[in-house]
Protein backbone atom coordinates (compact mmCIF):
# COMPACT_ATOMS: atom_id res chain seq x y z
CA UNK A 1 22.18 -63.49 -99.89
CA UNK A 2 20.36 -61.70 -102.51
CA UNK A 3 17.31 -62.32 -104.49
CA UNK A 4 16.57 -60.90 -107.51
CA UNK A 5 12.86 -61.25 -108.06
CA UNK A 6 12.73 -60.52 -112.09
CA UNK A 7 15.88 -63.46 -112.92
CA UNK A 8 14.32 -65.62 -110.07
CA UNK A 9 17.86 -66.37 -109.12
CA UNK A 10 19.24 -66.69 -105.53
CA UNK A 11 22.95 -65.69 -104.81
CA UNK A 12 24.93 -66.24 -101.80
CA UNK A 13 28.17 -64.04 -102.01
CA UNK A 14 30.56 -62.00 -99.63
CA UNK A 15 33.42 -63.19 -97.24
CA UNK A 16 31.08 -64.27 -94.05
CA UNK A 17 30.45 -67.77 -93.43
CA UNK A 18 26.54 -68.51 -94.56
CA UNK A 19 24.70 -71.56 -93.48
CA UNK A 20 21.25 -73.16 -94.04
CA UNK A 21 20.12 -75.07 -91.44
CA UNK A 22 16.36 -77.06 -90.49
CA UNK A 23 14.79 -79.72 -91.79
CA UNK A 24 13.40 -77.73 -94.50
CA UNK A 25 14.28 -78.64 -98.06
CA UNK A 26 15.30 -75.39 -100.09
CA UNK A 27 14.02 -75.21 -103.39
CA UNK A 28 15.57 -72.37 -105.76
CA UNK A 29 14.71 -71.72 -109.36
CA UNK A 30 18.50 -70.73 -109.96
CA UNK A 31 20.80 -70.80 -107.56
CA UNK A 32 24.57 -69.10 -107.35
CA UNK A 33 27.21 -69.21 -105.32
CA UNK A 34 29.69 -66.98 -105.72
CA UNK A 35 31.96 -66.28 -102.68
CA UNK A 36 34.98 -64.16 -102.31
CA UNK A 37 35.70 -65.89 -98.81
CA UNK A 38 34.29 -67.63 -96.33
CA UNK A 39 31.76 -70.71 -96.83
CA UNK A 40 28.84 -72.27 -97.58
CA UNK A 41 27.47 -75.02 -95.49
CA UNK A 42 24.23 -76.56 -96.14
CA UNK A 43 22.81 -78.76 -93.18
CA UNK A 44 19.16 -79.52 -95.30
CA UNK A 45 18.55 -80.77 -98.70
CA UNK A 46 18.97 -77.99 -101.61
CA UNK A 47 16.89 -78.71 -105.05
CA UNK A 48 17.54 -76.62 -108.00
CA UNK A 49 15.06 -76.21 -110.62
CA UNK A 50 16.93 -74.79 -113.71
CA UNK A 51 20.07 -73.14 -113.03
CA UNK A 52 23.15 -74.03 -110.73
CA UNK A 53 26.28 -71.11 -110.72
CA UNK A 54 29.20 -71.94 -109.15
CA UNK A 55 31.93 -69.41 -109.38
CA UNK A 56 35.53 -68.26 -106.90
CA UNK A 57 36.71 -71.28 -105.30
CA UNK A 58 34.75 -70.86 -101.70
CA UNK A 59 31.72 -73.05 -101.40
């Protein structure tokens, strides 16, 4: 996961499986997922403010 403070824009990338978990709900400003492998797996509700990526075929 990286965070890039002047965009305001979260990405989850790489090959390793990355999950959110709690009862927490995650709110991102913009938020991409772009994975070369691997998955995404969100147990917890996600908002997005602005901006949803999507890109590769893993998420």
């Amino acid at each position: 996961m990286v965070f890039n403070t002047a965009s305001g824009k979260v990405t989850f990338s790489g090959d390793s499986i990355q999950t959110l978990n709690g009862s927490y709900n995650f709110p991102f400003k913009k938020l991409a997922i772009n994975k070369s492998g691997g998955f995404i797996t969100a147990n917890s509700t996600l908002s997005v403010d602005d901006t949803l990526f999507l890109s590769k075929e893993h998420f």
